[in-house]
N, C-alpha and C. Protein backbone atom coordinates (compact mmCIF):
# COMPACT_ATOMS: atom_id res chain seq x y z
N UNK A 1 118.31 115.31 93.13
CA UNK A 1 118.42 114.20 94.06
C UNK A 1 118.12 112.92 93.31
N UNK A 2 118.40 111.53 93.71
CA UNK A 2 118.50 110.74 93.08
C UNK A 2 117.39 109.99 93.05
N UNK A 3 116.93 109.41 92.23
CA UNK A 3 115.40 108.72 91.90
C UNK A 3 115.32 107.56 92.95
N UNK A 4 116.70 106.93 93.21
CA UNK A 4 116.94 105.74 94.04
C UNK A 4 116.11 106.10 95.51
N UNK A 5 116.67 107.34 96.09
CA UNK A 5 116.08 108.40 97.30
C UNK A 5 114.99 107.96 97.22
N UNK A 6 114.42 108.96 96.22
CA UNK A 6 112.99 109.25 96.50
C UNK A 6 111.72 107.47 96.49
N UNK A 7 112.80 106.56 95.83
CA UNK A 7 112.29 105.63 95.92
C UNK A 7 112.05 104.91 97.06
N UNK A 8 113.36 105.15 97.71
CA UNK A 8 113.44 104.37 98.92
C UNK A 8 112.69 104.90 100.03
N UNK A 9 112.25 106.89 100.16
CA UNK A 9 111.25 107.33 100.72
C UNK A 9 110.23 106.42 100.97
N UNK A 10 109.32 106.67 99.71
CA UNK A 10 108.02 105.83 99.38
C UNK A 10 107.91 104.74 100.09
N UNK A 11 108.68 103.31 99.72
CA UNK A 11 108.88 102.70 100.03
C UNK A 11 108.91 102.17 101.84
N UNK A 12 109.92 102.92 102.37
CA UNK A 12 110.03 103.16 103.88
C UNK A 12 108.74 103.61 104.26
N UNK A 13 108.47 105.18 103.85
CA UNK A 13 107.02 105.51 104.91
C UNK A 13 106.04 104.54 104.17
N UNK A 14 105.97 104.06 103.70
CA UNK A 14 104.77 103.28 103.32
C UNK A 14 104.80 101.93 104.46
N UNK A 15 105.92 101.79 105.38
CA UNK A 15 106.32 100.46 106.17
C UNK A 15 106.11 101.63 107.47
N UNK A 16 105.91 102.95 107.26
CA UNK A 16 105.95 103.55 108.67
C UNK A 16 104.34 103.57 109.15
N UNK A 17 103.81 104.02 110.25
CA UNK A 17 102.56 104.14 110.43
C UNK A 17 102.19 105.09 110.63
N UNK A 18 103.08 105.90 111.52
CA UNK A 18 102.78 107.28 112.17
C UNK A 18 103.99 107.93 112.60
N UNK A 19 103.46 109.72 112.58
CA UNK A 19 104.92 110.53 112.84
C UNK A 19 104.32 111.63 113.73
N UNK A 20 104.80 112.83 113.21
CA UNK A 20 103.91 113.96 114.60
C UNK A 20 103.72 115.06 113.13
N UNK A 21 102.78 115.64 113.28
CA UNK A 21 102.17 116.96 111.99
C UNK A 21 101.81 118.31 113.03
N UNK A 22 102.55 118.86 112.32
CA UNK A 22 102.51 120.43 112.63
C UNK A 22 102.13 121.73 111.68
N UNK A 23 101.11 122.45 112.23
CA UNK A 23 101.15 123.86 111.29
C UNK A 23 102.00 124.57 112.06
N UNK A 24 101.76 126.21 111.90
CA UNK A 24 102.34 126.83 112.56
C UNK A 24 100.98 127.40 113.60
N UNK A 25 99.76 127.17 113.27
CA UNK A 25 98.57 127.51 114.06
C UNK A 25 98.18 126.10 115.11
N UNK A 26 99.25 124.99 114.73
CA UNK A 26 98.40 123.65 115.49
C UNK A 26 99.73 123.08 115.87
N UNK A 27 99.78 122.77 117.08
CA UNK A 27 101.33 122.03 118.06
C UNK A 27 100.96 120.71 117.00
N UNK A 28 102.31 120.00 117.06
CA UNK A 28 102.74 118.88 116.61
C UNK A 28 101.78 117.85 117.28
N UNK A 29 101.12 117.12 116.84
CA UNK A 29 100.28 115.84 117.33
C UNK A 29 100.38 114.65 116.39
N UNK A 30 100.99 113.37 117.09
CA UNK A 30 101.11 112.07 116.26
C UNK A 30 100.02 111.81 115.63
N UNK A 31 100.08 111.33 114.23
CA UNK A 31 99.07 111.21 113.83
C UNK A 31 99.68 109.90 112.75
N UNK A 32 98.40 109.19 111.96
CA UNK A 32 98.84 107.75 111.34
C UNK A 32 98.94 108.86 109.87
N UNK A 33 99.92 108.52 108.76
CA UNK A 33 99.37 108.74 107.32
C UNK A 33 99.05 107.69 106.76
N UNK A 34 98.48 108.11 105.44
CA UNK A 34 98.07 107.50 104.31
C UNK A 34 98.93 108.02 103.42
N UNK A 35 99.57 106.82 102.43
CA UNK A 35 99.78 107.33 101.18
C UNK A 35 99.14 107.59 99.88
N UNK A 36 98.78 108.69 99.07
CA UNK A 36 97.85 109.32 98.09
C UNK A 36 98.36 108.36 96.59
N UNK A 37 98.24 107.29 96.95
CA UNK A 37 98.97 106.28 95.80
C UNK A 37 98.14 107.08 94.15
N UNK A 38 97.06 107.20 94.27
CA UNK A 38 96.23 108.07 93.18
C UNK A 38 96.87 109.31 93.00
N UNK A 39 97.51 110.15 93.67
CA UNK A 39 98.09 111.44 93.18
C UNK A 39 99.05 111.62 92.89
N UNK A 40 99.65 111.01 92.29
CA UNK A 40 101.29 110.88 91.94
C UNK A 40 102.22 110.85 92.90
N UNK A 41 101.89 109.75 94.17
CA UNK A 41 102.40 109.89 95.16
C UNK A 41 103.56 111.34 95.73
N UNK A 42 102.28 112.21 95.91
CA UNK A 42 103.16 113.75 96.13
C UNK A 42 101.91 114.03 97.44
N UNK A 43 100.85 113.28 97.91
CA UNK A 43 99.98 113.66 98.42
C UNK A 43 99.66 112.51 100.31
N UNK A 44 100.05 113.05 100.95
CA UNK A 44 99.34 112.20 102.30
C UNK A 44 98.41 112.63 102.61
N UNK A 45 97.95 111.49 103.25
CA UNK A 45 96.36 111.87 104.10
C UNK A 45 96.25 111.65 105.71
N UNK A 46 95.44 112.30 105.99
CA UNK A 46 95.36 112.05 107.75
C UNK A 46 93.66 112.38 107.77
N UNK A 47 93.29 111.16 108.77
CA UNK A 47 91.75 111.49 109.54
C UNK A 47 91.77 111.94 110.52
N UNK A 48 91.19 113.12 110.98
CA UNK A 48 91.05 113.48 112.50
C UNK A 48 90.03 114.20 112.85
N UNK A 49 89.62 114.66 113.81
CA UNK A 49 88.00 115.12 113.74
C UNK A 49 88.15 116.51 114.02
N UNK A 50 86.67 116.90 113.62
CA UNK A 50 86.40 118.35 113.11
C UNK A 50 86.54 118.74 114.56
N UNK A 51 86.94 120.22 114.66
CA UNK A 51 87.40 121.45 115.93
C UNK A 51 88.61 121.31 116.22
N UNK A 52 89.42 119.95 115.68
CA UNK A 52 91.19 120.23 116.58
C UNK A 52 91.75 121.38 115.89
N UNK A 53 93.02 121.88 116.15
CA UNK A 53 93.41 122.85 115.61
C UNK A 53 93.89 122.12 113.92
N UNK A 54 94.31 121.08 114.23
CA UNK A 54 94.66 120.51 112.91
C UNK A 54 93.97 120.50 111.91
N UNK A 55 92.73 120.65 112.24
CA UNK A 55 91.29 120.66 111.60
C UNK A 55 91.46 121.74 111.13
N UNK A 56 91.40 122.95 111.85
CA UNK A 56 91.32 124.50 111.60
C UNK A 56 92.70 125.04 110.75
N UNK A 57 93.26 124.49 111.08
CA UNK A 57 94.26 124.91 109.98
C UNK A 57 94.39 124.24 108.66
N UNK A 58 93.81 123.42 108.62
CA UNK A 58 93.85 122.50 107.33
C UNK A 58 92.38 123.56 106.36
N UNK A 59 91.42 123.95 107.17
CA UNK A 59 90.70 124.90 106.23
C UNK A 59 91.28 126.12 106.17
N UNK A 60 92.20 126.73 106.24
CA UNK A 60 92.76 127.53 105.89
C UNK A 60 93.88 127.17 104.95
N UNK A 61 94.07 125.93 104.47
CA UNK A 61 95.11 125.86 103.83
C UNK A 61 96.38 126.16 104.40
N UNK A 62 97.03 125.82 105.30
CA UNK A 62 97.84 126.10 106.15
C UNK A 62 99.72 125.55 105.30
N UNK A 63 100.50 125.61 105.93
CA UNK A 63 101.59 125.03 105.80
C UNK A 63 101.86 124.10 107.13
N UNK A 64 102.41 122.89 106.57
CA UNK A 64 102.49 122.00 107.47
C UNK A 64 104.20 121.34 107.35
N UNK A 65 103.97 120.63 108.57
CA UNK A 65 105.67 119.64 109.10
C UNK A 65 105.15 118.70 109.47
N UNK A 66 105.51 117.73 108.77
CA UNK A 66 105.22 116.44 109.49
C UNK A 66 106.96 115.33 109.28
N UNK A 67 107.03 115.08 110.68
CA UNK A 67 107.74 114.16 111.26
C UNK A 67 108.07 113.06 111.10
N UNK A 68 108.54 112.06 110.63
CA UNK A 68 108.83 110.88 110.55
C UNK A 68 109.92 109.81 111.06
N UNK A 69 109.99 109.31 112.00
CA UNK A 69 111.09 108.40 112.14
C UNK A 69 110.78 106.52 112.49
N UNK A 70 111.21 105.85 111.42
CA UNK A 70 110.19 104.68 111.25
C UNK A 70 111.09 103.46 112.39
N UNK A 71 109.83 102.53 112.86
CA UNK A 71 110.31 101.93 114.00
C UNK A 71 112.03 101.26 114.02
N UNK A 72 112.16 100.80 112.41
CA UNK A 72 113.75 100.02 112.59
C UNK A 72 115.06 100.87 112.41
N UNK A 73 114.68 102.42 112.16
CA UNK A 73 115.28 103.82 112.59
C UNK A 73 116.43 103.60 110.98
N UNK A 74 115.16 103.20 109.84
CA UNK A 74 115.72 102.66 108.46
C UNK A 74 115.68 104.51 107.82
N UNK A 75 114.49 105.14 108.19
CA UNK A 75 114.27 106.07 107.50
C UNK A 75 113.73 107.59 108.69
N UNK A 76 114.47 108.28 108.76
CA UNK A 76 113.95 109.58 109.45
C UNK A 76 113.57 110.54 108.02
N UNK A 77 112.65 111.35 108.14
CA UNK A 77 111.91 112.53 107.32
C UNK A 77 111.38 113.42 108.12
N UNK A 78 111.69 114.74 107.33
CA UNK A 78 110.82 115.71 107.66
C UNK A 78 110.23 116.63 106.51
N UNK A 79 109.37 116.27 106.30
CA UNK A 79 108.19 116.37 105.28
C UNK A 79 107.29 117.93 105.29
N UNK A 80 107.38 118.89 104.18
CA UNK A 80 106.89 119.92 104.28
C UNK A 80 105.78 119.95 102.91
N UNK A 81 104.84 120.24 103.58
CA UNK A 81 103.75 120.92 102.68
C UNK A 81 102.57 121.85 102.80
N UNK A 82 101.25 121.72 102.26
CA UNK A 82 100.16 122.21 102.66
C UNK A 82 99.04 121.41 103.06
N UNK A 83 98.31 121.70 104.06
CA UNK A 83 97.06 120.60 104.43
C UNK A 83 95.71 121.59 103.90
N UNK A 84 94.70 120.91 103.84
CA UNK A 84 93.73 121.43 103.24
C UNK A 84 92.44 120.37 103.45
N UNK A 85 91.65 120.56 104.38
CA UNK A 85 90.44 119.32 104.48
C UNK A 85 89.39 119.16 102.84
N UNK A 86 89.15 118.08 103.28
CA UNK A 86 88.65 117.03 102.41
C UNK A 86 87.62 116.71 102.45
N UNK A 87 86.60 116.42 101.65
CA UNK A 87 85.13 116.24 101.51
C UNK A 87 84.94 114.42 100.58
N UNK A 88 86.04 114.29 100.65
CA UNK A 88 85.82 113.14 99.22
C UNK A 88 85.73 111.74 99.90
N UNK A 89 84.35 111.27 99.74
CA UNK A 89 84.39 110.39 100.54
C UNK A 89 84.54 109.30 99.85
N UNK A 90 84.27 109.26 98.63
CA UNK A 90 85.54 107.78 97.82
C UNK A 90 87.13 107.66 98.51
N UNK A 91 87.70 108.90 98.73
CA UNK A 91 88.97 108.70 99.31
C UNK A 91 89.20 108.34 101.00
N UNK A 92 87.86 108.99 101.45
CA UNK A 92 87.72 108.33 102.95
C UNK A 92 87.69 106.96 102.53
N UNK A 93 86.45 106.19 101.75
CA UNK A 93 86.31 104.92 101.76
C UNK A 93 87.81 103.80 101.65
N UNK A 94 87.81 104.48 100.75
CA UNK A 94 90.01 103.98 100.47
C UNK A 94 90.52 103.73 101.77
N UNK A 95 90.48 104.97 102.52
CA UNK A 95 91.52 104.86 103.85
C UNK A 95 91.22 104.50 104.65
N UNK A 96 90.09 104.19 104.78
CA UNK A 96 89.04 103.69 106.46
C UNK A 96 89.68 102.65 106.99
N UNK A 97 89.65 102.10 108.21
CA UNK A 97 90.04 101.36 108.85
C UNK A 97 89.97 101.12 110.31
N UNK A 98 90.52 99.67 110.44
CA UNK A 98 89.32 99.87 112.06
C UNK A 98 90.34 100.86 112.69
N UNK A 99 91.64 101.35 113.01
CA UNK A 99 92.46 101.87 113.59
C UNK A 99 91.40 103.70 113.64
N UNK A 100 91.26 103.64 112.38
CA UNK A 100 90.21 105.23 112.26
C UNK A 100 89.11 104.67 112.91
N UNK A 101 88.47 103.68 112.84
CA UNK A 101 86.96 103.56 113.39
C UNK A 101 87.14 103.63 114.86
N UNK A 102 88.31 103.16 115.56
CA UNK A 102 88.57 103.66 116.82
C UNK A 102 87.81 104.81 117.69
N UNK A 103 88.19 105.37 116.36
CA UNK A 103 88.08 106.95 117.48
C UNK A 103 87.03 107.80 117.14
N UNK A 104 85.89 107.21 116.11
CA UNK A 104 84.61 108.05 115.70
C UNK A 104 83.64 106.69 116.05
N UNK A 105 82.62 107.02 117.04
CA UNK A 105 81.47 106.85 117.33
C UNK A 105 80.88 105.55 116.38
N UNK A 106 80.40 106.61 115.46
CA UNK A 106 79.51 106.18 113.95
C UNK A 106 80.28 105.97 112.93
N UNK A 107 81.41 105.39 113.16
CA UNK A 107 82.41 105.25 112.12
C UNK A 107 82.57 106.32 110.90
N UNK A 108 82.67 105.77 109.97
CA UNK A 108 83.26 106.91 108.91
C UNK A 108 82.14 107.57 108.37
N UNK A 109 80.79 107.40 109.06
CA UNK A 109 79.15 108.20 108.69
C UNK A 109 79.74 109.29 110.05
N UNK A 110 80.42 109.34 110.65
CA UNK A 110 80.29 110.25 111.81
C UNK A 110 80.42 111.86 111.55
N UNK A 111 79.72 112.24 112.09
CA UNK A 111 79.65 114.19 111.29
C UNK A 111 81.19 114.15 111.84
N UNK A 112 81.83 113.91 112.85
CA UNK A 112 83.00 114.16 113.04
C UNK A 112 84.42 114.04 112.52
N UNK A 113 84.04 112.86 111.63
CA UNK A 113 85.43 112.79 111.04
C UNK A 113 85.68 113.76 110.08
N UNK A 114 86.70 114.41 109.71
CA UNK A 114 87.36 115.33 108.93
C UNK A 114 88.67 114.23 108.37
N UNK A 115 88.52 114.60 106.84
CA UNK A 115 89.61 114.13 106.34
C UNK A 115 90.45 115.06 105.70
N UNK A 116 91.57 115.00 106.00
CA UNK A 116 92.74 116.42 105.54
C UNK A 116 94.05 115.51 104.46
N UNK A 117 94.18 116.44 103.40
CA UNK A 117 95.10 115.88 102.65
C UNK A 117 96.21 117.00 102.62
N UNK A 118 97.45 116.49 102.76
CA UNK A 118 98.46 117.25 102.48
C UNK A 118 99.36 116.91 101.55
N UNK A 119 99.63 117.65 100.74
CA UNK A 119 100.00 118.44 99.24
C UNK A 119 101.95 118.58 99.73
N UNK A 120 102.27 117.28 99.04
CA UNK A 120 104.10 118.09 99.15
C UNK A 120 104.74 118.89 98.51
N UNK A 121 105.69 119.34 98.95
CA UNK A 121 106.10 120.63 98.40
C UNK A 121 107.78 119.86 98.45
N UNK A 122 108.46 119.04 99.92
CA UNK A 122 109.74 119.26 99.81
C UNK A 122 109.68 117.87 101.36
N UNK A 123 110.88 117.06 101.08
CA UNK A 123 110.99 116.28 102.18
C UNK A 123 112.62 116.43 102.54
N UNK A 124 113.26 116.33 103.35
CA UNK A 124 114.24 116.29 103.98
C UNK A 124 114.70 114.69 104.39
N UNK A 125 115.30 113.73 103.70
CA UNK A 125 115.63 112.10 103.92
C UNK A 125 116.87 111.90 104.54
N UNK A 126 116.63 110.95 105.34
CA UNK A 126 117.54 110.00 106.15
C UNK A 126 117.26 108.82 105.73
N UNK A 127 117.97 108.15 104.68
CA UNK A 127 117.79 106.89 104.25
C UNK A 127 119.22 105.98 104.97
N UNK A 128 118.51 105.06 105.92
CA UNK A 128 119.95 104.69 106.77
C UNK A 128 119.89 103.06 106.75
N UNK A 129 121.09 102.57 107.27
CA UNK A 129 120.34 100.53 107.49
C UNK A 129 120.14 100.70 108.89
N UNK A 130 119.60 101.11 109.56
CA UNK A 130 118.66 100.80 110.38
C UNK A 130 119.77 100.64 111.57
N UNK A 131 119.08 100.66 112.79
CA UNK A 131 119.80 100.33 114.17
C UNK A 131 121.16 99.71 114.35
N UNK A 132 120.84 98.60 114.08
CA UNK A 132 122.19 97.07 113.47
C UNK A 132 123.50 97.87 112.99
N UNK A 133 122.89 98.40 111.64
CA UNK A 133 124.13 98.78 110.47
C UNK A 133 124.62 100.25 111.13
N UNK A 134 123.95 101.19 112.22
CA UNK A 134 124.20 101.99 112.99
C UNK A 134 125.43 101.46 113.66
N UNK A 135 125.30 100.77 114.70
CA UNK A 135 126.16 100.07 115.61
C UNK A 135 127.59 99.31 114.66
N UNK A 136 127.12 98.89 113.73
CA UNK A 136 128.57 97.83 112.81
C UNK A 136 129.21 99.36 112.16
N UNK A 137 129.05 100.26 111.74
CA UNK A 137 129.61 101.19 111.03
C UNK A 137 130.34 102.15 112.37
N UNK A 138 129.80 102.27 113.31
CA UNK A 138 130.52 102.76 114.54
C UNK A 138 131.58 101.97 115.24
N UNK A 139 131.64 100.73 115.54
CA UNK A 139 132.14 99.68 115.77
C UNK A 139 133.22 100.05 114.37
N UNK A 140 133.00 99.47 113.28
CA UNK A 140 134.10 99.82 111.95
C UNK A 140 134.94 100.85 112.41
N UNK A 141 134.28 102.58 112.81
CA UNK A 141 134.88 103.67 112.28
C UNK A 141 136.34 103.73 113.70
N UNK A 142 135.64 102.77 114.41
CA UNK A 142 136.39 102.89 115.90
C UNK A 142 137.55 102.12 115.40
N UNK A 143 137.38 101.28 114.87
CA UNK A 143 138.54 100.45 114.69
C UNK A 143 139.67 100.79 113.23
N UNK A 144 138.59 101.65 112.37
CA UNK A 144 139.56 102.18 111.32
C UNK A 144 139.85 103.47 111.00
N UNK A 145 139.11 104.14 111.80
CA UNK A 145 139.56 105.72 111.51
C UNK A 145 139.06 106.28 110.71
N UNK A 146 138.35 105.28 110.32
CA UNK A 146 137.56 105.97 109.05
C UNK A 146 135.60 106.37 109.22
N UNK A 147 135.37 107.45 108.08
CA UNK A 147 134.43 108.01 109.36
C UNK A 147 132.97 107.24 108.55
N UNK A 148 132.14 106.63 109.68
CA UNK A 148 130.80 105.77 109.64
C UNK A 148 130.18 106.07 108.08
N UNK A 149 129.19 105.02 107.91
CA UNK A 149 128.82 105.39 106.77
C UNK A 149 127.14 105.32 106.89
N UNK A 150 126.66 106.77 107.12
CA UNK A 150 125.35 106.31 107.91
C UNK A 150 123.86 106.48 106.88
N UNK A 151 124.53 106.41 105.21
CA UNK A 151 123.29 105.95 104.67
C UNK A 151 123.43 107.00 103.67
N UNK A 152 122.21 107.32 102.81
CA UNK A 152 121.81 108.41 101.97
C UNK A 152 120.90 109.31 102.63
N UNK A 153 121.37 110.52 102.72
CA UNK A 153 120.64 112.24 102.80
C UNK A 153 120.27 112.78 102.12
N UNK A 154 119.33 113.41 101.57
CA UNK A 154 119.06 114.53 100.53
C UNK A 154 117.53 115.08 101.03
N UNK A 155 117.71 115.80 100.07
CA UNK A 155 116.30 116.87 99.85
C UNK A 155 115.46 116.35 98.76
N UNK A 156 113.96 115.88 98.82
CA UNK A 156 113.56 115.57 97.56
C UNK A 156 112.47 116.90 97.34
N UNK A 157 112.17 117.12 96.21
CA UNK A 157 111.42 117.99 95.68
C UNK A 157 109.98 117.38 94.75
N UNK A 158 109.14 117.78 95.28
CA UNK A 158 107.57 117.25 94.71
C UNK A 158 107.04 118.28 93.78
């Protein structure tokens, strides 16, 4: 796949905020990522607190799906890897934010927060121009017969 792709991935979810993450032990629940800019960008992160199932499957090392479709509908993904919780609280400190302080008490001292990193393995891309260039390429194909041109697809590999 082409380096351009995987560039334009990065790039996009890094403008996205949130998608939906799934094991096969934990239903799909929206959640915000982080990008693992330190791990050779092959690595996201998510905060969520200890007992959800997301939690519980992330100590098992689970396999995960996580979802993506970013608000100007520039980039859809579906993102496969492994989750695995996290103890590293230099990398909490990195990601904290009031959006996380939201939802723990005692902020990022809270016994509750759990931080889970997931490990890619393989993404599935929809690199598109967005809503606009949706509508002008349909509009085009109507008028020329010729069929839409709705962006770059591929598979990237981590």
């Amino acid at each position: 796949m082409s380096d351009s792709l995987k560039e334009t991935f990065w790039d996009r979810l890094a403008d996205t905020r949130t998608g939906m993450l799934a094991t096969k032990d934990s239903r799909a629940v929206p959640m915000s990522h982080y990008i693992g800019e330190d791990s050779g960008r092959n690595v996201l992160w998510f905060i969520t607190a200890n007992g959800t199932d997301l939690s519980r499957a992330a100590a098992t090392g689970a396999s995960a799906e996580y979802l993506v479709s970013s608000n100007d509908e520039s980039l859809y993904a579906r993102i496969d890897g492994r989750v695995t919780q996290s103890d590293d609280k230099a990398q909490l400190d990195k990601l904290w934010n009031g959006v996380a302080g939201a939802w723990f008490e005692d902020g990022k001292q809270d016994s509750d927060v759990q931080l889970i990193r997931m490990d890619l393995t393989e993404a599935e891309v929809w690199a598109t121009g967005g809503s606009m260039h949706f509508l002008y390429e349909i509009a085009k194909a109507h008028l020329t017969d010729e069929k839409p041109d709705m962006g770059e697809h591929g598979t990237l590999r981590f």
